[in-house]
Protein backbone atom coordinates (compact mmCIF):
# COMPACT_ATOMS: atom_id res chain seq x y z
CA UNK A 1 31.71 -0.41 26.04
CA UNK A 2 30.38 -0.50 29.66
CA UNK A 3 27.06 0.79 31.10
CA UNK A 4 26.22 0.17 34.76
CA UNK A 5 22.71 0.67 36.56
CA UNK A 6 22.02 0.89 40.20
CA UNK A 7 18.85 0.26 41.32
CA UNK A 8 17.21 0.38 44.82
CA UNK A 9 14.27 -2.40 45.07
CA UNK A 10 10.70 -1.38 47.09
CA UNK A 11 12.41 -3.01 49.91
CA UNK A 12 15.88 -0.92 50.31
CA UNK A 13 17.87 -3.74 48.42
CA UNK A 14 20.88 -1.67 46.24
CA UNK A 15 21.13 -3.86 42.92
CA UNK A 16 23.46 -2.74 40.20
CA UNK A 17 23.99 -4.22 36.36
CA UNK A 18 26.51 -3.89 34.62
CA UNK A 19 26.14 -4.66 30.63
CA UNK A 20 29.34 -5.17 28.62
CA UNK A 21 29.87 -5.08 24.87
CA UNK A 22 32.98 -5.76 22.96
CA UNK A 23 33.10 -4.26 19.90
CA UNK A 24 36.12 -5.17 16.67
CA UNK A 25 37.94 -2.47 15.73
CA UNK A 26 39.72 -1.95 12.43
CA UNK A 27 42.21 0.74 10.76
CA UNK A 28 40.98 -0.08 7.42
CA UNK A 29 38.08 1.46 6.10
CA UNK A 30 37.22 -1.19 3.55
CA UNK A 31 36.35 -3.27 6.94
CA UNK A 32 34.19 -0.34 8.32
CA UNK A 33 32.25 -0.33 5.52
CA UNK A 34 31.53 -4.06 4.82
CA UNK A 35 29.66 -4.09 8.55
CA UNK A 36 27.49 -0.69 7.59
CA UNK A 37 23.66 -1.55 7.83
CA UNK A 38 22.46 1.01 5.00
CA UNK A 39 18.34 0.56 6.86
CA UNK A 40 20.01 1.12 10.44
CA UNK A 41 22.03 4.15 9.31
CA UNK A 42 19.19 5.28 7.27
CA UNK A 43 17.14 5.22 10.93
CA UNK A 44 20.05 7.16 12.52
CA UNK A 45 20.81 9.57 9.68
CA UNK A 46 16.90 10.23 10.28
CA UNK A 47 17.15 11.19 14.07
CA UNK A 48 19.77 13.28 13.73
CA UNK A 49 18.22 15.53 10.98
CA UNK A 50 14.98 15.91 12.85
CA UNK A 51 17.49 17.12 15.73
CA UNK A 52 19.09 19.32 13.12
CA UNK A 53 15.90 20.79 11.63
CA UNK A 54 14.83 21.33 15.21
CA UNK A 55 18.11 23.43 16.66
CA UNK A 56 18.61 24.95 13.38
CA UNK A 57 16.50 24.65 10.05
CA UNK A 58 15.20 22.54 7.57
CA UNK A 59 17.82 23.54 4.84
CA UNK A 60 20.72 22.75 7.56
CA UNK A 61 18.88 19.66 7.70
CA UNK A 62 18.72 18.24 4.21
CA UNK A 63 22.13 19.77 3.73
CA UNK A 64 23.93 17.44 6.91
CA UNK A 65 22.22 14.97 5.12
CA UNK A 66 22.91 15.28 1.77
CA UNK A 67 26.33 15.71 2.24
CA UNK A 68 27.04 12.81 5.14
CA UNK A 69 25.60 10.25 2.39
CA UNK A 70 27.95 11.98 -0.50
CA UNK A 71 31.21 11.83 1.86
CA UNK A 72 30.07 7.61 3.18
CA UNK A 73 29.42 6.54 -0.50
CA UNK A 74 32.78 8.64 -1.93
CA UNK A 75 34.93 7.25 1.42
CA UNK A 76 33.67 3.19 0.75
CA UNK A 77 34.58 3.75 -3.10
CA UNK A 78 37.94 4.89 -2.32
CA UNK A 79 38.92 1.83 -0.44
CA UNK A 80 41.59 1.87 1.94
CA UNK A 81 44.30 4.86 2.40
CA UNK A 82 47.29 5.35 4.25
CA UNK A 83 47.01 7.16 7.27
CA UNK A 84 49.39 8.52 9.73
CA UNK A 85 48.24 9.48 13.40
CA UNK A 86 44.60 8.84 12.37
CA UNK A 87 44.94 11.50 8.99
CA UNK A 88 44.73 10.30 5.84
CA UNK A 89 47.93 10.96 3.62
CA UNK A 90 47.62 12.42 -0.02
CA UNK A 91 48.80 10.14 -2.87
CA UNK A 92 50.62 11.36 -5.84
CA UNK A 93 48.20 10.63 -8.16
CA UNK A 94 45.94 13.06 -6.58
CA UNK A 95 43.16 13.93 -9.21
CA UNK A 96 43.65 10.55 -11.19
CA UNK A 97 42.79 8.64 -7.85
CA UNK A 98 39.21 10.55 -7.84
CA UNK A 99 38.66 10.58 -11.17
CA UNK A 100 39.65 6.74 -11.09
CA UNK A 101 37.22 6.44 -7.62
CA UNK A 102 33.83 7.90 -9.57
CA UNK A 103 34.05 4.88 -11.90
CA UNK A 104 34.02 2.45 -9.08
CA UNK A 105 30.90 0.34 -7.99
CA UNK A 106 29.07 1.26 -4.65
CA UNK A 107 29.60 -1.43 -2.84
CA UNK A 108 26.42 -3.96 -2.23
CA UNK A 109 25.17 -2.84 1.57
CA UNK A 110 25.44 0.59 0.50
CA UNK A 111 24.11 0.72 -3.01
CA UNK A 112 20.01 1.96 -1.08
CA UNK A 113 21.87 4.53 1.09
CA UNK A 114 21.43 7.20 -1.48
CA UNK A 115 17.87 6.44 -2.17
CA UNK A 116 16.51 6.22 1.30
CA UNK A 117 18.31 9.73 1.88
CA UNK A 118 17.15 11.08 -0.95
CA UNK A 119 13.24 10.30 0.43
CA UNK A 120 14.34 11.02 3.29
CA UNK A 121 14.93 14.40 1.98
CA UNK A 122 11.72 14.90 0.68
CA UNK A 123 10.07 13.00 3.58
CA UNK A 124 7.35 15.48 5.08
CA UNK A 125 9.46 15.74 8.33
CA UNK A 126 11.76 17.27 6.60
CA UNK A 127 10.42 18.19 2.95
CA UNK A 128 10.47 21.75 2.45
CA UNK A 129 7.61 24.25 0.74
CA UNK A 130 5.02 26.16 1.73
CA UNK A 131 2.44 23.03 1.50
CA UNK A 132 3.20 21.56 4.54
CA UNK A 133 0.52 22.30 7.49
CA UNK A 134 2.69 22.53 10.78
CA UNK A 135 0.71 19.88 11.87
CA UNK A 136 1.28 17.67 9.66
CA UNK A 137 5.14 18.44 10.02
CA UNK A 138 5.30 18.02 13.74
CA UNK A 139 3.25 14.48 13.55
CA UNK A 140 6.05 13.52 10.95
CA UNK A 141 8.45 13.84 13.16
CA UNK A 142 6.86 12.51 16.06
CA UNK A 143 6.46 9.28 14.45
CA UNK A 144 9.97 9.18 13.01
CA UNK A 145 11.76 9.58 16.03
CA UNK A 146 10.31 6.87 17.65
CA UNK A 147 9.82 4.34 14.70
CA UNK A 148 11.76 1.28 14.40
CA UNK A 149 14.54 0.78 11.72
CA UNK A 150 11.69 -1.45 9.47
CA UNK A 151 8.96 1.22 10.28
CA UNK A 152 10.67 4.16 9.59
CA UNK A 153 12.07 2.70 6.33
CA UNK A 154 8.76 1.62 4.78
CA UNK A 155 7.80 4.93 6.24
CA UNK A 156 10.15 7.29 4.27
CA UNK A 157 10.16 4.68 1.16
CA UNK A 158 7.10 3.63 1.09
CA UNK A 159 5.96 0.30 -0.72
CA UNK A 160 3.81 0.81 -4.14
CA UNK A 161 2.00 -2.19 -5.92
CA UNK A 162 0.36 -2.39 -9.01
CA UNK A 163 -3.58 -3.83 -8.08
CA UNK A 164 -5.48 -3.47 -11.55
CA UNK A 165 -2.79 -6.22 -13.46
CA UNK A 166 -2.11 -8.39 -9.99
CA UNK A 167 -1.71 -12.13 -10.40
CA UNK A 168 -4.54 -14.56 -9.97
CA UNK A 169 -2.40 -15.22 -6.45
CA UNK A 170 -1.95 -12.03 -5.05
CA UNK A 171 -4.10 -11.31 -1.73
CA UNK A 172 -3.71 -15.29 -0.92
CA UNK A 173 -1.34 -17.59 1.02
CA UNK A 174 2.07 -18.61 -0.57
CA UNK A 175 4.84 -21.43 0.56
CA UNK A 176 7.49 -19.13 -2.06
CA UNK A 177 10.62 -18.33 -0.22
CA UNK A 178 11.56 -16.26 -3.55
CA UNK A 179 7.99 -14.70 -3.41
CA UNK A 180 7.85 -11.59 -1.94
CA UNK A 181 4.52 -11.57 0.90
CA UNK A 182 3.43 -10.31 4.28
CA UNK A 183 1.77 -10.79 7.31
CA UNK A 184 1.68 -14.04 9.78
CA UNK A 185 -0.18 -16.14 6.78
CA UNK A 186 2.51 -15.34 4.46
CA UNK A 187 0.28 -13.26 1.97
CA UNK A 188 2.02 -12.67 -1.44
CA UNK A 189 1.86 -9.16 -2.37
CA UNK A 190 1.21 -7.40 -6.01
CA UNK A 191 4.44 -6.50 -7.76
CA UNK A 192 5.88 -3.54 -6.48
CA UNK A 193 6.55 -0.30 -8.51
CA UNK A 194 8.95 2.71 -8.81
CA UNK A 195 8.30 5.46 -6.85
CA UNK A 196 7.82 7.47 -9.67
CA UNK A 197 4.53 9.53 -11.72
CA UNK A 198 5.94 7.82 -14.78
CA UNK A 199 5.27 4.43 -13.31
CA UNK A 200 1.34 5.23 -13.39
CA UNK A 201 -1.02 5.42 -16.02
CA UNK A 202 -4.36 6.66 -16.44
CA UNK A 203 -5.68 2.79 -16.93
CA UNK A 204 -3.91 1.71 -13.81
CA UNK A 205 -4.90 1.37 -9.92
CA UNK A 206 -2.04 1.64 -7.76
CA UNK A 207 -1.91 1.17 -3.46
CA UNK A 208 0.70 2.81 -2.09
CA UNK A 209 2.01 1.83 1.78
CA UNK A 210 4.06 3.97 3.91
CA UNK A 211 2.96 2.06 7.42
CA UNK A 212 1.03 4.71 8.46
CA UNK A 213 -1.34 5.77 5.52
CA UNK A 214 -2.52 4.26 2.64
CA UNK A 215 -3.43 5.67 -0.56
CA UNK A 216 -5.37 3.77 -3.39
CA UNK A 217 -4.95 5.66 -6.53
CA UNK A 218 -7.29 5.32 -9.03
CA UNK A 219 -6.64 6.36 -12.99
CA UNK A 220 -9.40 8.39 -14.89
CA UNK A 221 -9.40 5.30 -17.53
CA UNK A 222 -9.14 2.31 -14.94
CA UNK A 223 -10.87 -1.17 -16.12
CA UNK A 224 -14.50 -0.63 -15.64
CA UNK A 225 -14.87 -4.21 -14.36
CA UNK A 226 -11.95 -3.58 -11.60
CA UNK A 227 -13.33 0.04 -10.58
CA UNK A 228 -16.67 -1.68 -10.44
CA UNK A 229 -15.35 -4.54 -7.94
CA UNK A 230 -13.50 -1.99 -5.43
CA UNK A 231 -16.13 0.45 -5.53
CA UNK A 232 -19.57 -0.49 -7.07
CA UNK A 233 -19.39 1.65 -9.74
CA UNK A 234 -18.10 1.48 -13.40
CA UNK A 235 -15.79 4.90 -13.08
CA UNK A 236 -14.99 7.76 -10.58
CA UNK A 237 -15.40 10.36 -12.93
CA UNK A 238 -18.32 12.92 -11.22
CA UNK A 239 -18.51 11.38 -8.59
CA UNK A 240 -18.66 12.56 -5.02
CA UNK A 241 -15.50 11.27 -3.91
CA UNK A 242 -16.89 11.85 0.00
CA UNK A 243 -19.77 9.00 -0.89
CA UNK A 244 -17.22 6.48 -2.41
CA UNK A 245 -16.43 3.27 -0.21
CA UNK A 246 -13.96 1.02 -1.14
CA UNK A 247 -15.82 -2.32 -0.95
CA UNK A 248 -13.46 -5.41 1.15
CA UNK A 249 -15.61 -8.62 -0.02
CA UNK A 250 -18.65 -9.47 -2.27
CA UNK A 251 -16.57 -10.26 -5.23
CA UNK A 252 -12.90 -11.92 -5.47
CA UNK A 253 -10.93 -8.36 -6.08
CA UNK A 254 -12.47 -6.82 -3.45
CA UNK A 255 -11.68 -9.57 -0.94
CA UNK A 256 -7.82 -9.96 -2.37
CA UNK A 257 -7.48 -6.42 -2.16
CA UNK A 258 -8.69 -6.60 1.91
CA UNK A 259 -6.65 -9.22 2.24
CA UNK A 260 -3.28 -7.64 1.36
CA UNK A 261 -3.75 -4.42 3.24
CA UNK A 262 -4.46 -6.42 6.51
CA UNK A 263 -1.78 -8.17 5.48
CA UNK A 264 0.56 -5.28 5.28
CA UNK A 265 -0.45 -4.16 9.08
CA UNK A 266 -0.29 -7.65 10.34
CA UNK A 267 2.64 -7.30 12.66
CA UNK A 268 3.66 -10.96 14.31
CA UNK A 269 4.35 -8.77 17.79
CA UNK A 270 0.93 -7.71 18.35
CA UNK A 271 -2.22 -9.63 19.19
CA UNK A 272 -4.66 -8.23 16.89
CA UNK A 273 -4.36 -5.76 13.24
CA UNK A 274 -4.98 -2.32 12.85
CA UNK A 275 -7.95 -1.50 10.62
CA UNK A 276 -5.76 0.45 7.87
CA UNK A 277 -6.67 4.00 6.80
CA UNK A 278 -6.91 3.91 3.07
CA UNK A 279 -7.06 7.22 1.13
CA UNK A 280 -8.78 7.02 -2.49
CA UNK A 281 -7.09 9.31 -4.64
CA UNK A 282 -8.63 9.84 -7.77
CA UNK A 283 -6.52 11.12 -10.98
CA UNK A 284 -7.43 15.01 -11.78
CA UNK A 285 -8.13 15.73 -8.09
CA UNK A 286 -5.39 17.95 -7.63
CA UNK A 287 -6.31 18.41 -3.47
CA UNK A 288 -6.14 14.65 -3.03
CA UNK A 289 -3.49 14.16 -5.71
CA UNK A 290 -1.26 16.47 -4.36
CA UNK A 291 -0.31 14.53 -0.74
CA UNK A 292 -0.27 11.63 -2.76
CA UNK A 293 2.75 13.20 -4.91
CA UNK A 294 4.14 13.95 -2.40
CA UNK A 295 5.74 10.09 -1.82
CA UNK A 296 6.65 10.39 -5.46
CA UNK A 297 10.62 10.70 -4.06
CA UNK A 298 12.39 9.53 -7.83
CA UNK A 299 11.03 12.75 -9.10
CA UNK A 300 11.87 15.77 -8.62
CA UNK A 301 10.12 18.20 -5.98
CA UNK A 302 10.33 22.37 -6.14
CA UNK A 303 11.62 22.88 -2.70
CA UNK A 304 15.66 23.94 -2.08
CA UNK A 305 17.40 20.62 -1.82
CA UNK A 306 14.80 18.32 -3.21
CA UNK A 307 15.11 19.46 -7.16
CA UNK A 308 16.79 16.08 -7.78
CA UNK A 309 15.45 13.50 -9.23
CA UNK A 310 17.29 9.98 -8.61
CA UNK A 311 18.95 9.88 -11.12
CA UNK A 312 20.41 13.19 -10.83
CA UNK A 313 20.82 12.59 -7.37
CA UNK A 314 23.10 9.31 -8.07
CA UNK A 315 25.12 12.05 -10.41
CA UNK A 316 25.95 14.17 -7.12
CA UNK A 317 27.04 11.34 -4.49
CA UNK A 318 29.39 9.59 -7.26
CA UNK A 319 31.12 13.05 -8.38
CA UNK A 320 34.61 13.14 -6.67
CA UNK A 321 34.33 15.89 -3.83
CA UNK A 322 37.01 17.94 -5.86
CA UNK A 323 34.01 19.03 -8.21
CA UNK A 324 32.31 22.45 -7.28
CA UNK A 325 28.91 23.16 -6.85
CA UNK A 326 25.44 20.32 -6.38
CA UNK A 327 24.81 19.02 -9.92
CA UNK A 328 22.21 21.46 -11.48
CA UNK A 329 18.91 19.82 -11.51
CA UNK A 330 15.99 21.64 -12.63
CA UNK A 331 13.37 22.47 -9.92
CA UNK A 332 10.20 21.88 -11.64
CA UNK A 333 7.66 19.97 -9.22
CA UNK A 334 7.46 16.17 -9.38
CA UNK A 335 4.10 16.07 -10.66
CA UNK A 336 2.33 14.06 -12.98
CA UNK A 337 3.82 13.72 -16.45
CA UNK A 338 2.25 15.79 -19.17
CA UNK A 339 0.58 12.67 -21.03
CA UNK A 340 -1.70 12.48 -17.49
CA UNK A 341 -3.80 15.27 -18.03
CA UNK A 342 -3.83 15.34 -21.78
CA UNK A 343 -5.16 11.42 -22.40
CA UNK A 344 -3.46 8.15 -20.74
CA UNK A 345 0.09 7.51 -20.83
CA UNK A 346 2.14 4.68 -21.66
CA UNK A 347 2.13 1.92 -19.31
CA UNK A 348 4.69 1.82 -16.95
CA UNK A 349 7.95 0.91 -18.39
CA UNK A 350 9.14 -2.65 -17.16
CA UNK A 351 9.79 -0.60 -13.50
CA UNK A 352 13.35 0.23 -14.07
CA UNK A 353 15.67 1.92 -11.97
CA UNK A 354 17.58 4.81 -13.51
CA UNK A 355 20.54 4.60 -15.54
CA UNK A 356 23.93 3.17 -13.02
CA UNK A 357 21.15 3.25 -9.99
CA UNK A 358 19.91 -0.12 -8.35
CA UNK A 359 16.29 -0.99 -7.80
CA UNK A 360 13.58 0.08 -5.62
CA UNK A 361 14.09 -2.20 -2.35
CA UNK A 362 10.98 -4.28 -3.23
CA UNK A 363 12.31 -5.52 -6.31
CA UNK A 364 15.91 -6.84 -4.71
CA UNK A 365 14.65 -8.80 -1.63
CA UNK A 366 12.76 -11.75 -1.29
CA UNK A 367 10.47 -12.44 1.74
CA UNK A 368 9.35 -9.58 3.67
CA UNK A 369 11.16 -10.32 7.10
């Protein structure tokens, strides 16, 4: 690949550059797909929707991309195939081949592809309903198109910690290469949760990141001694949520807390940090609750082409293409569970990952790069 530039200085001199790149080249898909960066693609797959929705629709939209992540994961699982002028031949095995194909493992660097699509499906850019403010929607896109491949994917799967049960370390400096932290003073972070309503509970005070907002969520039976610390008072319950400050020193939660959300904006290529926006979302405030949901994306959502949940998504990218029709997934809204507004759930469950799906990206990596 060759791309030249002429340039003409202030002082008539004609310059040109000319920037070469080699790229390797390979007939065999197995080799295509073992150099696939699922974040990068995940960044690309983004910009081209948003050009999609814009030209066309939103259902176009999630539809390009539901199907271009269905066809990557189904081509890498089938492994290499004989072609001839470029096509690829049929086999005589046929349906046994596909059938044999949906047992096989997705292979490591694309085993996150089909959860960052599926949030990016129900991303606000690109989520669909009649909840969405315009404005709202055209911000969204104006920040994905021009975000990074690290912003845009903490921006469309967000990172959720667990504050009310963090360890005695969180919010301070660590030397742990295994530990995961942030910022230039290597701060270790709180472990990181599902993106899920069944990984809350009404005892339980969650901060969720997407790089642009934050939300602090706040359960109706939260430790009084916690609630107390962030906020100066014992529970949120009647209160005038317009009054409540989130307190950043005075006690050691409080000043752990401040400390890992500066952390979390503390970008090593610029000079100073961002004061963060934090949005206290208290459980039963169904206005507040409701945005918060909304980065929920392992649940299902009630908008055409965001009914699955990710399990059910998983279902639909490893079905052979020879099977007719999306899964059926119910299209009930990703809301809170039913134990949430009748009394406090069960604690999160040991933040798994559904059944044949891998783990959130903040339980697989190690230092945050």
């Amino acid at each position: 690949l060759q791309a030249a530039l002429l340039y003409t200085s202030k002082d008539g001199e004609r310059k040109i550059r000319v920037m070469t790149q080699a790229l390797p080249v390979s007939s065999l898909t197995s080799d295509v797909v073992k150099s696939i960066d699922q974040e990068a693609m995940c960044n690309v797959l983004a910009k081209q929707a948003l050009s999609v929705a814009v030209k066309t629709n939103l259902d176009n939209a999630r539809g390009r991309l539901q199907q271009i992540c269905a066809d990557i994961i189904r081509s890498a699982k089938a492994g290499d195939k004989r072609t001839v002028s470029g096509y690829t031949m049929p086999t005589q095995q046929g349906q046994q081949n596909e059938d044999e194909d949906k047992d096989k493992p997705i292979p490591d660097n694309l085993k996150l592809l089909p959860l960052y699509t599926l949030s990016l499906l129900k991303n606000v850019a690109l989520r669909g309903g009649t909840d969405v403010h315009p404005d709202e929607r055209v911000q969204a896109h104006q920040l994905l198109s021009n975000m990074s491949v690290e912003q845009s994917l903490r921006y469309v799967y967000p990172q959720m910690f667990s504050i009310h049960d963090m360890d005695s370390n969180a919010g301070m400096p660590s030397d742990s290469v295994a530990a995961k932290t942030a910022g230039r003073n290597s701060i270790l972070l709180p472990k990181v949760a599902n993106l899920s309503v069944d990984r809350l509970s009404s005892n339980g005070i969650f901060l969720l990141d997407n790089g642009v907002d934050m939300y602090l969520w706040v359960g109706r039976s939260s430790d009084p001694a916690v609630t107390s610390a962030l906020f100066g008072v014992s529970s949120l319950e009647n209160v005038d949520m317009s009054r409540v400050r989130l307190c950043t020193k005075g006690n050691d939660v409080a000043s752990r807390l401040d400390t890992i959300t500066h952390a979390l904006r503390d970008d090593e290529g610029e000079t100073h940090i961002l004061e963060p926006k934090i949005i206290i979302v208290r459980e039963g405030d169904a206005a507040m609750e409701a945005r918060f949901f909304w980065h929920m994306v392992e649940d299902r959502a009630s908008f055409s082409g965001g009914t699955y949940s990710y399990e059910e998504f998983m279902q639909f990218v490893n079905r052979p293409p020879s099977a007719s029709g999306p899964t059926g997934a119910p299209g009930g809204m990703g809301g809170p569970p039913g134990g949430m507004r009748g009394g406090p759930p069960a604690p999160p469950g040991g933040m798994r990952a559904p059944p044949g799906a891998p783990p959130p990206p903040g339980q697989m990596m190690g230092q945050q790069s």
